[in-house]
Protein backbone atom coordinates (compact mmCIF):
# COMPACT_ATOMS: atom_id res chain seq x y z
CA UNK A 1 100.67 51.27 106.24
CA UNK A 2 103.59 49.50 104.18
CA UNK A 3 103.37 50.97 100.41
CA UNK A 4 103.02 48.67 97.80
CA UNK A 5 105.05 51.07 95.58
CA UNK A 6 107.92 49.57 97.54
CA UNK A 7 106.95 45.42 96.02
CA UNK A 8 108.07 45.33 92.69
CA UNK A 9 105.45 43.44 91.42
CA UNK A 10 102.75 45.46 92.64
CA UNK A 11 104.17 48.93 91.34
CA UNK A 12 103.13 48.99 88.01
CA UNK A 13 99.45 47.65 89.28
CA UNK A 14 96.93 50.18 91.07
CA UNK A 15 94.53 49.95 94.10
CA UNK A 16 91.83 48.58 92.03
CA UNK A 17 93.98 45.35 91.54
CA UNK A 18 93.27 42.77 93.33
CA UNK A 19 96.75 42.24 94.20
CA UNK A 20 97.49 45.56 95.43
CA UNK A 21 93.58 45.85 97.49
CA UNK A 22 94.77 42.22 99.30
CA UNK A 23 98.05 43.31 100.03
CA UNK A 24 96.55 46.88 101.53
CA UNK A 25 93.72 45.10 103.22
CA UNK A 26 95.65 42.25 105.03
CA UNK A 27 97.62 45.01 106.80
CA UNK A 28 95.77 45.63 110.56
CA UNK A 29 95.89 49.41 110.27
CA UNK A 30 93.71 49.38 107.20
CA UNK A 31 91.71 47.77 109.41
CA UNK A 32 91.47 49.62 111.90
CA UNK A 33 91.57 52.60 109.76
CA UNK A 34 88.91 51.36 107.92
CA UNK A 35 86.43 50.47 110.71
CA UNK A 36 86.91 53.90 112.61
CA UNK A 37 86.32 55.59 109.40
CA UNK A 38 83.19 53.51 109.24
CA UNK A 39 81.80 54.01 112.22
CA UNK A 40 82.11 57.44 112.22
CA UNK A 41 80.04 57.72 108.79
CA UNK A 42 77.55 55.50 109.68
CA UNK A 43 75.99 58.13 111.97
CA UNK A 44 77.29 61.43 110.57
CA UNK A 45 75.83 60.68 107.20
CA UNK A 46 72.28 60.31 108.35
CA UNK A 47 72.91 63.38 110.28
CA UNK A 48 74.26 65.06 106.82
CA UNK A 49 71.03 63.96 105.40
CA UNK A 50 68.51 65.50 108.48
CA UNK A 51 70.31 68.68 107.58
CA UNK A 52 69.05 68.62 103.99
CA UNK A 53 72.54 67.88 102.69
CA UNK A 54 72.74 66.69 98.69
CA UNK A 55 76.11 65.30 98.78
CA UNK A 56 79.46 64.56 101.05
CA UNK A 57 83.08 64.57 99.76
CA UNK A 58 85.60 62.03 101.53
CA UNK A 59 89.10 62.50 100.62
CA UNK A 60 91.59 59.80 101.14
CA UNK A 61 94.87 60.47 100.30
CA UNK A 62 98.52 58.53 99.87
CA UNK A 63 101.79 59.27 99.12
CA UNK A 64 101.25 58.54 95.44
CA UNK A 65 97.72 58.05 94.98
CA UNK A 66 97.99 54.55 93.49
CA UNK A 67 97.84 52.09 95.91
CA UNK A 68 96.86 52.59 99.20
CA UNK A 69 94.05 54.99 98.48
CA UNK A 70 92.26 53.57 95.68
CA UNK A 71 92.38 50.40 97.62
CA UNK A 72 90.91 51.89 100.80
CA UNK A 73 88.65 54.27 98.85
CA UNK A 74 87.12 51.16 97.25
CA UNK A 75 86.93 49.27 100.42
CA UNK A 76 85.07 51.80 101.82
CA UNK A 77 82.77 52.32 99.04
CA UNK A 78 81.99 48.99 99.60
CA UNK A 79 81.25 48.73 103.22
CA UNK A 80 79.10 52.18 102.99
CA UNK A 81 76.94 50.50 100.37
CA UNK A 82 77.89 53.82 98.11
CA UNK A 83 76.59 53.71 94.65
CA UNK A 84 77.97 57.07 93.95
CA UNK A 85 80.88 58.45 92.26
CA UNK A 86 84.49 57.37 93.14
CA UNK A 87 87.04 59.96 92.09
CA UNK A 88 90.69 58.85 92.10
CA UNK A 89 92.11 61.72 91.21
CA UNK A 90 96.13 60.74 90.85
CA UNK A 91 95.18 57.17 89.63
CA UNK A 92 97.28 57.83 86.69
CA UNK A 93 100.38 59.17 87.85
């Protein structure tokens, strides 16, 4: 996926800025990353849960941790309904 480190004007922003999400999200292999990544949680996490699991971790990762994966971190937290905690861990780099 193109980096928005790499468009001035979206540097100094992160992946929870609108800008930055659009720009991420209007590129087809988000997409497509996005829906496999769905699909495959919509039946392994009800399998997590038959086995009595508490939590799952998901880790997405980027080259900087600003952009890309906050943006499709979010997106998926969105399309997976998840009301739980969202860790960006190098958000502030």
């Amino acid at each position: 996926m193109p980096n928005p480190y790499w468009v001035e004007e979206l540097r100094p922003l992160s992946g929870l800025d609108e800008p930055v999400a659009n720009y991420v999200l209007s590129q087809a292999a988000a997409q497509h990353f996005l829906t496999d990544v769905v699909s495959m949680l919509d039946w392994q996490i009800p399998e997590f849960q038959k086995e009595g699991k508490s939590y799952l971790s998901i880790a997405i990762g980027c080259t900087g941790g600003r952009h890309r994966s906050v943006a499709i971190a979010e997106e998926l937290r969105r399309r997976l309904n998840i009301e739980h905690a969202v860790f960006h861990r190098d958000i502030a780099r």
